[in-house]
Protein backbone atom coordinates (compact mmCIF):
# COMPACT_ATOMS: atom_id res chain seq x y z
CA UNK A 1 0.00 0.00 0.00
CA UNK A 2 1.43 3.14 -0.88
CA UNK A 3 2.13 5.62 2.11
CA UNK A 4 0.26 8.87 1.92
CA UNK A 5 2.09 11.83 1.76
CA UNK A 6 2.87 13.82 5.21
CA UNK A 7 0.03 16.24 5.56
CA UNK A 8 1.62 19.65 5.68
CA UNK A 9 1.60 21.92 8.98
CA UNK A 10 0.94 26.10 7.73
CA UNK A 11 3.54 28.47 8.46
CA UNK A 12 2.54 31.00 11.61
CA UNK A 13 3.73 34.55 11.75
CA UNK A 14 5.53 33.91 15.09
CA UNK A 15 7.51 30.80 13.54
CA UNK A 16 7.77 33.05 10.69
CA UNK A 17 10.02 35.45 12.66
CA UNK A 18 11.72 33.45 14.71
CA UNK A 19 13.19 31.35 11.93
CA UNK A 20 14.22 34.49 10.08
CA UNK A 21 15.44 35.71 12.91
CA UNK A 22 17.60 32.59 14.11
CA UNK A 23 19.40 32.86 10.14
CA UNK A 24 19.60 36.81 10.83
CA UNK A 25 21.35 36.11 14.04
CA UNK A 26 23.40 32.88 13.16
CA UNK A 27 24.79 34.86 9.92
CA UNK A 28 25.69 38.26 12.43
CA UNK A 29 27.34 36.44 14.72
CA UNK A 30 29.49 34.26 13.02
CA UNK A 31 30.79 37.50 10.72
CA UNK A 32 31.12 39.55 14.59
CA UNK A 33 32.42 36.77 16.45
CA UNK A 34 34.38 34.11 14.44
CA UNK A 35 35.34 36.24 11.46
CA UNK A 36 34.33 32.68 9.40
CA UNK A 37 33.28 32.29 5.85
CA UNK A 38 29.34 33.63 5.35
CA UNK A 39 29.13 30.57 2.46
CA UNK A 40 30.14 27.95 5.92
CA UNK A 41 27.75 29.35 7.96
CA UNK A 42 24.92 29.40 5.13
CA UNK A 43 25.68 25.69 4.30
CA UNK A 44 25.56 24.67 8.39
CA UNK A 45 22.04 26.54 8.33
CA UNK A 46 20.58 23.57 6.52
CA UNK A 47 20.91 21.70 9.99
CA UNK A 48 18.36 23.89 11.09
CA UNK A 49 16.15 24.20 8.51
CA UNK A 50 15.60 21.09 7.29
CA UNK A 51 14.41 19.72 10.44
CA UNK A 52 12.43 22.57 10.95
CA UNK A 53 10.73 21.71 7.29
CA UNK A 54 10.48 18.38 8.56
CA UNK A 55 8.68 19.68 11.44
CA UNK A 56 6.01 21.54 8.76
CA UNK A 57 5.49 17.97 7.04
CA UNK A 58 8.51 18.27 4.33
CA UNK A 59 10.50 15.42 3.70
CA UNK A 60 14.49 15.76 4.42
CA UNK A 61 14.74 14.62 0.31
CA UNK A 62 11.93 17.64 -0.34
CA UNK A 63 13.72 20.10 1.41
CA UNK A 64 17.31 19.35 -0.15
CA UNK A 65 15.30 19.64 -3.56
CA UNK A 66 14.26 22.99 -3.13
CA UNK A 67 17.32 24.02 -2.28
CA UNK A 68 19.69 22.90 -4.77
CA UNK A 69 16.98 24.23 -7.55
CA UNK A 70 17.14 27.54 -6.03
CA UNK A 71 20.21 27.74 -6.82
CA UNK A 72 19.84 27.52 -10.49
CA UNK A 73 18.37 31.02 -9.91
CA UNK A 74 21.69 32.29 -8.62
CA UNK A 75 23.40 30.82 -11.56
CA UNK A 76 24.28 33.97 -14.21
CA UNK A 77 25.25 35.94 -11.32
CA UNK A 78 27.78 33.78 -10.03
CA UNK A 79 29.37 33.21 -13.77
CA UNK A 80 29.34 36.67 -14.20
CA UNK A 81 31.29 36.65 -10.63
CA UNK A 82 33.69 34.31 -11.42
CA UNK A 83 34.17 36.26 -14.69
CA UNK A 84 34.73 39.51 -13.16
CA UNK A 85 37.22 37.67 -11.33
CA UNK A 86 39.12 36.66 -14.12
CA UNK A 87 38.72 40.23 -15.75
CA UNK A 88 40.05 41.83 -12.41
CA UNK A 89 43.72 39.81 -13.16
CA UNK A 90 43.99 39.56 -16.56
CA UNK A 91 43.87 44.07 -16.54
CA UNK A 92 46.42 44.21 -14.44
CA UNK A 93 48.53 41.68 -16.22
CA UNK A 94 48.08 43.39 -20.02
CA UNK A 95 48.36 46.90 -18.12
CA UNK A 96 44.96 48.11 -18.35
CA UNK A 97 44.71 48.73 -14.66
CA UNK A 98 47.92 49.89 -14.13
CA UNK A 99 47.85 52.58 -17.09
CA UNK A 100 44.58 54.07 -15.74
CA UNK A 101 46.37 54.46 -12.34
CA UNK A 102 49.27 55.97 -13.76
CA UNK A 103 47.65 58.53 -16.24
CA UNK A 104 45.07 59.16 -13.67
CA UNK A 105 47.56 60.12 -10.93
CA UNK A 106 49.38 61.63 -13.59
CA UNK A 107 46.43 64.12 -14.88
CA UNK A 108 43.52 64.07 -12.59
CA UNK A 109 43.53 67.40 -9.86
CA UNK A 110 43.23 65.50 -6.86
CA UNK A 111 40.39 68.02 -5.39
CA UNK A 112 38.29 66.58 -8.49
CA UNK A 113 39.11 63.16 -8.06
CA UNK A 114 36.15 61.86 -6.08
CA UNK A 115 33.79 63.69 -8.60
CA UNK A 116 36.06 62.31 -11.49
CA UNK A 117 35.74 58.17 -9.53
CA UNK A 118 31.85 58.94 -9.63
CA UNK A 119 31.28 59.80 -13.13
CA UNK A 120 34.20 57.17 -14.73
CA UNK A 121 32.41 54.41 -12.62
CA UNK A 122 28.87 56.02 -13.69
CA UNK A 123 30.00 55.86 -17.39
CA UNK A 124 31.58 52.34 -17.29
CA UNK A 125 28.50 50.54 -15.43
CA UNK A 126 26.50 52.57 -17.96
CA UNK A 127 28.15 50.17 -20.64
CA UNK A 128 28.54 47.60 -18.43
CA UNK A 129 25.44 47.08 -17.10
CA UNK A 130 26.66 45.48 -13.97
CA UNK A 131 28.00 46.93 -10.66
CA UNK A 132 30.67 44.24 -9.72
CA UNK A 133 32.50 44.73 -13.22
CA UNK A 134 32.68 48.05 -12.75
CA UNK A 135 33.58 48.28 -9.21
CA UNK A 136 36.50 45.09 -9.88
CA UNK A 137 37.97 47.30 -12.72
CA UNK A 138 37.33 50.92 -12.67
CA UNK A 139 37.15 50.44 -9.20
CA UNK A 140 40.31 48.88 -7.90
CA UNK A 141 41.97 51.99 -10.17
CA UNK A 142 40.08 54.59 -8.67
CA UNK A 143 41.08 52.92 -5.14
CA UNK A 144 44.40 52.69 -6.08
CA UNK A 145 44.58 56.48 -7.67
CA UNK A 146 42.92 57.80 -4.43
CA UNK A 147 45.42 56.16 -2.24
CA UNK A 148 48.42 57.89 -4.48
CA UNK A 149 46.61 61.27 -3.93
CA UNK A 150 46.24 60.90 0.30
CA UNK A 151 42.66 60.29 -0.20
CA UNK A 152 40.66 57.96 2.47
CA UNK A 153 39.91 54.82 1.17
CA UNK A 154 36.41 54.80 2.41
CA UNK A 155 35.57 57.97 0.85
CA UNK A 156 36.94 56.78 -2.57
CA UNK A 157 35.07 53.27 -2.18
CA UNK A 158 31.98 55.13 -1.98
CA UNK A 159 32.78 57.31 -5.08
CA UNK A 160 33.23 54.25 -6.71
CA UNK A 161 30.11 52.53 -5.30
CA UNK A 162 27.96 55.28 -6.16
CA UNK A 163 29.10 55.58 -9.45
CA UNK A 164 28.88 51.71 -10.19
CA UNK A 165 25.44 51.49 -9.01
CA UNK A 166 24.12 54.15 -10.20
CA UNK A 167 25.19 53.40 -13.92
CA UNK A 168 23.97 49.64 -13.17
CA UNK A 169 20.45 50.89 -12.41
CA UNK A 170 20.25 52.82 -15.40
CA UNK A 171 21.92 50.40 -18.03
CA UNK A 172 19.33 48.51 -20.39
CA UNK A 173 21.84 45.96 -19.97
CA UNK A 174 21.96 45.30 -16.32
CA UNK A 175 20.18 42.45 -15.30
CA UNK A 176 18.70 44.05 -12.06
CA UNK A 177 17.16 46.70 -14.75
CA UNK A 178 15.72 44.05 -17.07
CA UNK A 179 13.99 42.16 -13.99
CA UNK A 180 12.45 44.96 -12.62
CA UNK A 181 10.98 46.01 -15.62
CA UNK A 182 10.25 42.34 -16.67
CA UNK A 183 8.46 41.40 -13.02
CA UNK A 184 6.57 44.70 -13.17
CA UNK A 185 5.51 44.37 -16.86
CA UNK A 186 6.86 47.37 -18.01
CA UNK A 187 8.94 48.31 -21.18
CA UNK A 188 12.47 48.69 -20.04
CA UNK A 189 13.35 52.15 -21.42
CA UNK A 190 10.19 53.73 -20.06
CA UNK A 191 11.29 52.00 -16.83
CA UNK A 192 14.40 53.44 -17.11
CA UNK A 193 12.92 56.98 -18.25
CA UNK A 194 10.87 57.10 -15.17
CA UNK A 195 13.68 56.69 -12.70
CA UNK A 196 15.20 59.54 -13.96
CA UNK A 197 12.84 61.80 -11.82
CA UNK A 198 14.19 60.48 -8.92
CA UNK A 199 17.83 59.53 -9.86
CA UNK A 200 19.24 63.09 -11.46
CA UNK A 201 18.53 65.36 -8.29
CA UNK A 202 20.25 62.37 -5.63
CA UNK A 203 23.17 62.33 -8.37
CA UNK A 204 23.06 65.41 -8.74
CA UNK A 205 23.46 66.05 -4.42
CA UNK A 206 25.93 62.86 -4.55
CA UNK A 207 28.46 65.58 -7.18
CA UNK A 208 28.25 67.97 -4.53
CA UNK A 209 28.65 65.94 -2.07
CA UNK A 210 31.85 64.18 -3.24
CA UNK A 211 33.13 67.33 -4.95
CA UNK A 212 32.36 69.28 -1.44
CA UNK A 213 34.79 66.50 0.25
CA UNK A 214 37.24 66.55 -2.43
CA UNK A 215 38.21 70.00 -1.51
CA UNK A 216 39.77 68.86 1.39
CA UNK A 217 42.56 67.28 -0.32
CA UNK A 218 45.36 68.79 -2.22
CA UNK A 219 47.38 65.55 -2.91
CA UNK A 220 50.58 67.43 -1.25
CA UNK A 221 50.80 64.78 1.45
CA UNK A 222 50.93 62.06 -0.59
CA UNK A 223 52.98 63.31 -3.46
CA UNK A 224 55.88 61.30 -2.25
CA UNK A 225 53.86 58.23 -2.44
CA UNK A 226 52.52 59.09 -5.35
CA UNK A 227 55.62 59.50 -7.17
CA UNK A 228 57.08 55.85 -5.61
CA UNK A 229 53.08 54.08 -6.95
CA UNK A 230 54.35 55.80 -10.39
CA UNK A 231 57.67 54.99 -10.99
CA UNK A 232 57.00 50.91 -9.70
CA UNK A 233 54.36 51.25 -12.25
CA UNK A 234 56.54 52.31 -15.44
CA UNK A 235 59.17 49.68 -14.26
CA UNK A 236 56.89 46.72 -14.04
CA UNK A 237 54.71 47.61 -17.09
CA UNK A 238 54.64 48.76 -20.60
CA UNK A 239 52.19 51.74 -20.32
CA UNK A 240 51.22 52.74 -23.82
CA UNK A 241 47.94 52.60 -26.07
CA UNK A 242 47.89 48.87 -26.53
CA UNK A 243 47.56 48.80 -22.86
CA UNK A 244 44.46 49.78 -23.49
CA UNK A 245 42.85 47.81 -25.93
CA UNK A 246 41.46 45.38 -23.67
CA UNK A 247 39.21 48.52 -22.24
CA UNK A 248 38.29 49.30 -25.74
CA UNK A 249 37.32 45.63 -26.76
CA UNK A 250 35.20 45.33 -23.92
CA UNK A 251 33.40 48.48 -24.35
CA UNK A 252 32.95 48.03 -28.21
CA UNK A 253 31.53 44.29 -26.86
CA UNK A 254 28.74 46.49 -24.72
CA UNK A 255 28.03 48.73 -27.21
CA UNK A 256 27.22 46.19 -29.74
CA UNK A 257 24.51 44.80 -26.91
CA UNK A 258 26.64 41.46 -26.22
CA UNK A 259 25.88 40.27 -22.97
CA UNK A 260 27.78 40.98 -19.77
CA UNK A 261 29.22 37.66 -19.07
CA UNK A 262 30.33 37.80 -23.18
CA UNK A 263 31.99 41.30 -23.11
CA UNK A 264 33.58 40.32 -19.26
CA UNK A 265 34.79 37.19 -21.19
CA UNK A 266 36.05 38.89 -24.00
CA UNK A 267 37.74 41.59 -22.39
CA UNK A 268 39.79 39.08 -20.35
CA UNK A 269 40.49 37.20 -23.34
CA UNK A 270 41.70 40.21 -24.77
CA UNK A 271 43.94 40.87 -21.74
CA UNK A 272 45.95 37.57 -21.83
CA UNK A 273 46.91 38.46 -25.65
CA UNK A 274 47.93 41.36 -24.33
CA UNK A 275 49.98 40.60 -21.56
CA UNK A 276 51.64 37.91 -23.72
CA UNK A 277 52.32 40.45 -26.97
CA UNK A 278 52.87 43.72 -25.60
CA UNK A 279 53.73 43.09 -21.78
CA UNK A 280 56.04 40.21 -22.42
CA UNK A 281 54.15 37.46 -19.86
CA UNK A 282 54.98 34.05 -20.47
CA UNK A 283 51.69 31.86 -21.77
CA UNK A 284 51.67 29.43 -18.77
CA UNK A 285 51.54 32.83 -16.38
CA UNK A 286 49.18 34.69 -18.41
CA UNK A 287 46.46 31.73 -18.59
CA UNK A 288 47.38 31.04 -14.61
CA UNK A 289 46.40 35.15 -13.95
CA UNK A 290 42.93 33.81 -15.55
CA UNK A 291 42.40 31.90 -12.79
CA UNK A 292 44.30 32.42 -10.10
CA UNK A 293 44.92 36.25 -10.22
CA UNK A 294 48.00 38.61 -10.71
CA UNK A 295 50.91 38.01 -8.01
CA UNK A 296 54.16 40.95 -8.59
CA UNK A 297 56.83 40.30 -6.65
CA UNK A 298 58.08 44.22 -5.49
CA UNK A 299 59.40 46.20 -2.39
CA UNK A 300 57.08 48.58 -2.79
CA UNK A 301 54.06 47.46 -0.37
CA UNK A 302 51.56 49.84 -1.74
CA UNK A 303 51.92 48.35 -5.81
CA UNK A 304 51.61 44.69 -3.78
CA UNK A 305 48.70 45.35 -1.73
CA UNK A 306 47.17 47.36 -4.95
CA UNK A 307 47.81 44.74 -8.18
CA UNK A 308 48.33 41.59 -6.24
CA UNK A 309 44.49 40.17 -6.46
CA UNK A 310 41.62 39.59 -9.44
CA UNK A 311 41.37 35.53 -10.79
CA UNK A 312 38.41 32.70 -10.68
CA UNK A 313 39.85 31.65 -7.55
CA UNK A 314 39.84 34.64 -6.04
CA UNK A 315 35.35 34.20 -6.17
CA UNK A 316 35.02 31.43 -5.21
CA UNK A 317 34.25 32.40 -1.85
CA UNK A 318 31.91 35.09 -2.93
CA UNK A 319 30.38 32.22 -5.33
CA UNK A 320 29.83 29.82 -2.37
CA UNK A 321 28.03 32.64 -0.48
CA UNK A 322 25.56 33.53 -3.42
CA UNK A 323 25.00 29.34 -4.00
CA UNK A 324 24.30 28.28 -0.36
CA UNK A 325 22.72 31.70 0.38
CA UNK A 326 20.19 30.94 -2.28
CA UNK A 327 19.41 27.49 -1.05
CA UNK A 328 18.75 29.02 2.33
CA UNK A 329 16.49 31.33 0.82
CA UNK A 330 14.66 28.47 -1.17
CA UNK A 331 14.03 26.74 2.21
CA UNK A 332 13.07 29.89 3.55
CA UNK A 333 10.82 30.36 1.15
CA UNK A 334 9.14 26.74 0.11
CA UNK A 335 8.03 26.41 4.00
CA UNK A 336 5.87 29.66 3.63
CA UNK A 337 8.09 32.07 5.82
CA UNK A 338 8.51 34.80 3.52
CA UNK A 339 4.97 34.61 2.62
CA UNK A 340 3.81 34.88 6.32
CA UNK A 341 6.37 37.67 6.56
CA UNK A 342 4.90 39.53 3.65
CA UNK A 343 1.12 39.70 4.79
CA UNK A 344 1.72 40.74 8.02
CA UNK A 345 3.52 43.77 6.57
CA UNK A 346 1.25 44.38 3.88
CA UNK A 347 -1.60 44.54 6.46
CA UNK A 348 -0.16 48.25 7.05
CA UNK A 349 -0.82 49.19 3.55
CA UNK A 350 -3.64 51.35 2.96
CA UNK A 351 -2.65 54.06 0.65
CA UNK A 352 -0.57 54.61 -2.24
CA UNK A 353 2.71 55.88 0.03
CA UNK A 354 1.80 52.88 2.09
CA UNK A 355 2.43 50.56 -0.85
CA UNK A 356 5.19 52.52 -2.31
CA UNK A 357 7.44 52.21 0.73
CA UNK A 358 6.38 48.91 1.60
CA UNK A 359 7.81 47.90 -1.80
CA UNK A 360 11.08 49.73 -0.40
CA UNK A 361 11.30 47.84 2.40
CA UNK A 362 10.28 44.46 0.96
CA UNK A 363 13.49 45.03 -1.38
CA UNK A 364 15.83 45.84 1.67
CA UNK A 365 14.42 42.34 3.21
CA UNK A 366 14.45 40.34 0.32
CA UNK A 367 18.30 41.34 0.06
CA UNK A 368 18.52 40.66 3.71
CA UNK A 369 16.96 37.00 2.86
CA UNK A 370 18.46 35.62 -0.28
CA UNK A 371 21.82 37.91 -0.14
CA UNK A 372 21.25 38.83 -4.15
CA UNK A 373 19.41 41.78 -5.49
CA UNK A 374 17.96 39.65 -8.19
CA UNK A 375 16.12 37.53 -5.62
CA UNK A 376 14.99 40.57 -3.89
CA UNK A 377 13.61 42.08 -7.08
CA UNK A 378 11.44 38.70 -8.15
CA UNK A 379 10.43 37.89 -4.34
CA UNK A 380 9.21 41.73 -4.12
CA UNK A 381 7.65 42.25 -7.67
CA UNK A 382 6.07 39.14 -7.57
CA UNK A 383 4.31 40.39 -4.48
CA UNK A 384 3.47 43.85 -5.06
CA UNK A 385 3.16 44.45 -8.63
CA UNK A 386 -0.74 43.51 -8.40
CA UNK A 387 -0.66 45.79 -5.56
CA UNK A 388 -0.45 48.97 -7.66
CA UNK A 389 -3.36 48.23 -9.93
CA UNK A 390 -5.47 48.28 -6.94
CA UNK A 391 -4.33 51.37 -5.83
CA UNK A 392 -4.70 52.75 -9.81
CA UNK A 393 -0.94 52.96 -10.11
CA UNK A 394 0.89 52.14 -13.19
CA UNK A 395 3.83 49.48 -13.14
CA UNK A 396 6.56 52.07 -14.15
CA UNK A 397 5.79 53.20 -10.56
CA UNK A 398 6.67 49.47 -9.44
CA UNK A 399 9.12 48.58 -11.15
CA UNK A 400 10.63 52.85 -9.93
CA UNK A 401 10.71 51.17 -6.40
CA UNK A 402 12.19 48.26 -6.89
CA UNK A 403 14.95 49.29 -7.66
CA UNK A 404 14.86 52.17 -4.82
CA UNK A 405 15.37 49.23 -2.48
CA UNK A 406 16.19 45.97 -4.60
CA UNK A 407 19.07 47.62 -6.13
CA UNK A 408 20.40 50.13 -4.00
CA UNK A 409 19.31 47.84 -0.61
CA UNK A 410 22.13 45.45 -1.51
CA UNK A 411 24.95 47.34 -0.05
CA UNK A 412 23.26 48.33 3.48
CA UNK A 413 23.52 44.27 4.09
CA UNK A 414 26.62 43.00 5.23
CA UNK A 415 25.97 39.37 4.12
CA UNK A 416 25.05 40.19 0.39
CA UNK A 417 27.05 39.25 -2.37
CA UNK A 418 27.11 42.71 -3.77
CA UNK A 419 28.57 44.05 -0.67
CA UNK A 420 30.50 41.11 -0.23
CA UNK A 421 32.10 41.35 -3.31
CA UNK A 422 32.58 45.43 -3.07
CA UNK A 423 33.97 44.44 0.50
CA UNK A 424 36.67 41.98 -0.38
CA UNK A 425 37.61 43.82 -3.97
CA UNK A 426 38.21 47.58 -2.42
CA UNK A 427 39.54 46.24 0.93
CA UNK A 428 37.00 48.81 2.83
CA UNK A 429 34.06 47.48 5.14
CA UNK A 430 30.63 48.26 5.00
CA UNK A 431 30.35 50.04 8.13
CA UNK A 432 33.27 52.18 6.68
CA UNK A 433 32.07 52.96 3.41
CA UNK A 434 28.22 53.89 4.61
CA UNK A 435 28.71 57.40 5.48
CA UNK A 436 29.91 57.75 1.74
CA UNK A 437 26.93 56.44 -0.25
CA UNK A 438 24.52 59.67 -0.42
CA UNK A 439 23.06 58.14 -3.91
CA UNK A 440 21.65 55.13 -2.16
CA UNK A 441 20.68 57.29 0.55
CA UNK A 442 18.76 59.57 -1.08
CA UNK A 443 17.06 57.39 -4.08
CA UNK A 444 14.57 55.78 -1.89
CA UNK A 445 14.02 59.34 0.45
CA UNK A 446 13.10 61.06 -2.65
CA UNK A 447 10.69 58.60 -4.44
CA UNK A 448 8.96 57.95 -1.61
CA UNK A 449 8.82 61.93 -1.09
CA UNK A 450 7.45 61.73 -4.97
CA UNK A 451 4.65 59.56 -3.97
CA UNK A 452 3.47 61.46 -1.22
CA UNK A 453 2.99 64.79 -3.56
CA UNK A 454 1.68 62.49 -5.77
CA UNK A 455 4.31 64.05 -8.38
CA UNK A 456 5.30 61.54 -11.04
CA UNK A 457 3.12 59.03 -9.36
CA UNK A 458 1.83 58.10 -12.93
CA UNK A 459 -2.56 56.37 -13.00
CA UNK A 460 -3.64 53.82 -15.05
CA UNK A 461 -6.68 55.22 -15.52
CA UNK A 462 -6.55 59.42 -15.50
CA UNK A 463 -10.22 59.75 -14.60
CA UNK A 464 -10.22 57.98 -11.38
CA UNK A 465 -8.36 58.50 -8.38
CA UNK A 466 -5.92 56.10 -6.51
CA UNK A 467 -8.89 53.40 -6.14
CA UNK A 468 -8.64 49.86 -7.25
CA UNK A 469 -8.88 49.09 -11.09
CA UNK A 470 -7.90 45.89 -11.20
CA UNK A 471 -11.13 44.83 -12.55
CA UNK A 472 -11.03 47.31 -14.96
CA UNK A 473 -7.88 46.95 -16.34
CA UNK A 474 -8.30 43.28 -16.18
CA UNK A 475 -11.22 43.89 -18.83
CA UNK A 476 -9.23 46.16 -20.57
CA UNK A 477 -6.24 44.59 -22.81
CA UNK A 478 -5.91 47.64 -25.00
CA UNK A 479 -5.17 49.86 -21.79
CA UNK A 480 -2.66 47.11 -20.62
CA UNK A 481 -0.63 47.02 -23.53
CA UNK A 482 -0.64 50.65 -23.49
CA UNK A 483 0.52 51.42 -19.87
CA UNK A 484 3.37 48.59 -20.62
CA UNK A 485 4.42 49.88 -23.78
């Protein structure tokens, strides 16, 4: 006789939180305390959680099975992590990164650097559509530049971090800007036209802000240092055009719409030719910078500390946290607890501010969860997007906050793989880098300051007011195309 299956127990909204908050606390503590690796501690959660899915009426089999296909969500992102990886080596072996450090020290006025870190970063996560690329090439120059110049390396990290994320958000290429619009229904480009409301006066504050602490710094106190960073440079590296071709390969790769992963791939590719040809690397060491980074052997600390790093190996950490943070999230999710979590909060929501930052916070949590803006943005859209028809909202307001906390919310978390990976690539900590993010400050401040003027707040329907039309749009499939169009 077969054995009926195990009749499942519902998920409570005190069970709810105290799971959620036993991962919170098990994930804190280990990062405060033992200074272990997050993608350990992830992996021993599923002692926990498994018999606690057991206790629901899951089978131990059931439970490992929603967690390893979880991860197949996590999947591109941790390619295109590994990739950046390889990218981050392979510069600094053809030059690339070294010859934007040099002419950078070389020409940029140091009381215009941090303005000059935001808008490079902006420009190359514009064409890059993603964050970590940017941040693991531009980035590590900037860091490096600022250093040279007496700059603080928090300050500079978030320079770099505004500019990266910023241009991420606003790329048709990034894939956080492609789900939003996708999960809110919502053509991408009027997406992105619609966050530019909101995103040109908190970049525009961010300038002033970065060009009001730039000021401060003349570069006189480090022009010793700076001179020592330059002259290891020119001795360890051929510093001419073809130094930068791998830049130019990669951003030719973007233009033409090739995906990230592609144009990362390429541009490392491009890199090893490079540093064999022109830089005159052995074969066997330019394919081992590919995977496991650039090493330079030198007496001066600063070019060490500043080139030695980039390589597969040097993500696979960062990969194991994304991977086993994702199958804690499936768990999390199959037994009900982030369902529980979201209708207890969305029993505040009565108007449309209420929804608006409710969709903020949702994105913060969901990056608290699952570690990964991507999850945040599906777990969140998936949730409210129906939300703002009943409120006679259309989805370019959705998919507008979203990103106000899916995208931006990722560095506020200490466990995410975005600020994991921003963490361990600039050498700077999130605690010390937080005062320096005004962008990502101010994003979801000001649309949630939109919404409650009702200015850019966008109806589906311009002759009633913010009052459920979900029926009506439901019955209307010219309107719908319209409003996504």
């Amino acid at each position: 006789m077969e054995k009926e299956p195990k009749k499942k127990r519902e998920m409570n909204f005190l069970a709810a939180v105290l799971l959620f908050a036993i991962v919170c606390a098990a994930i804190a503590i280990q990062k405060a305390v033992f200074g272990g690796d997050m993608g350990a501690m992830f992996f021993m959660l599923w002692v926990i959680l498994i018999p606690v899915g057991m206790f629901f009426g899951y089978s131990s089999h059931e439970m490992e099975e929603v967690a390893l296909k979880f991860t197949q969500k996590a999947l591109g992102a941790v390619f295109i992590l590994l990739a950046a990886g390889a990218l981050i080596g392979c510069w600094i072996a053809s030059g690339t990164t070294p010859a934007i450090i040099y002419y950078g020290i070389k020409l940029i006025n140091p009381k215009l650097f941090l303005v000059t870190a935001l808008l490079l970063c902006s420009v190359v996560s514009l064409f890059c559509g993603t964050s970590s690329g940017t941040v693991g090439t531009a980035g590590v120059a900037m860091m490096g530049i600022g250093t040279s110049m007496g700059i603080p390396a928090p300050i500079t990290a978030g320079a770099v971090i505004c500019g990266a994320f910023f241009g991420d958000k606003m790329s048709p290429m990034s894939d956080t800007t492609i789900l939003a619009s996708s999960i809110s229904e919502v053509n991408i480009f009027k997406h992105i036209r619609h966050m530019i409301y909101d995103q040109v006066p908190a970049y525009l504050i961010s300038v002033v802000f970065f060009l009001v602490l730039g000021l401060r710094y003349n570069g006189d106190v480090a022009s010793a240092y700076s001179a020592q960073l330059m002259d290891g440079l020119q001795s360890n590296f051929r510093l001419g055009l073809v130094a930068f071709i791998p830049l130019i390969i990669t951003g030719v790769l973007l233009a033409l719409k090739q995906s990230a992963l592609l144009s990362i791939l390429g541009g490392a590719v491009s890199s090893i030719l490079v540093a064999i040809f022109y830089q005159g690397m052995g074969v066997a060491d330019a394919f081992n910078v590919f995977y496991n980074g650039f090493s330079i052997d030198t007496d001066i600390d600063a070019l060490a500390t500043l080139l030695n790093r980039g390589g597969i190996a040097s993500m696979w950490s960062l990969a194991g946290i994304t991977l086993f943070g994702f199958t804690v999230a499936g768990m999390l999710d199959h037994m009900g607890v982030i369902q529980k979590l979201a209708e207890a909060m969305m029993k505040c929501v009565h108007t449309p501010v209420g929804v608006s930052v409710m969709t903020i916070v949702f994105g913060f949590l969901g990056n608290a969860i699952a570690f990964s803006q991507n999850f945040a943005i599906v777990m969140t859209g998936t949730l409210m997007a129906p939300v703002y028809s009943k409120y006679n909202m259309q989805p370019k307001n959705c998919s507008r906050d979203l990103e106000a906390g899916g995208t931006y919310g990722a560095m506020f978390i200490p466990w995410n793989a975005n600020a994991v990976f921003a963490v361990a690539t600039l050498g700077v900590g999130v605690t010390e880098y937080l005062p320096y993010i005004p962008l990502l400050y101010l994003t979801p401040i000001i649309v949630i300051l939109y919404t409650i003027f009702r200015f850019k707040l966008d109806k589906i329907y311009d002759d009633a007011g913010y009052v459920d039309v979900s029926d009506r749009l439901a019955a209307d499939p010219e309107r719908q195309k319209e409003i996504a169009s």
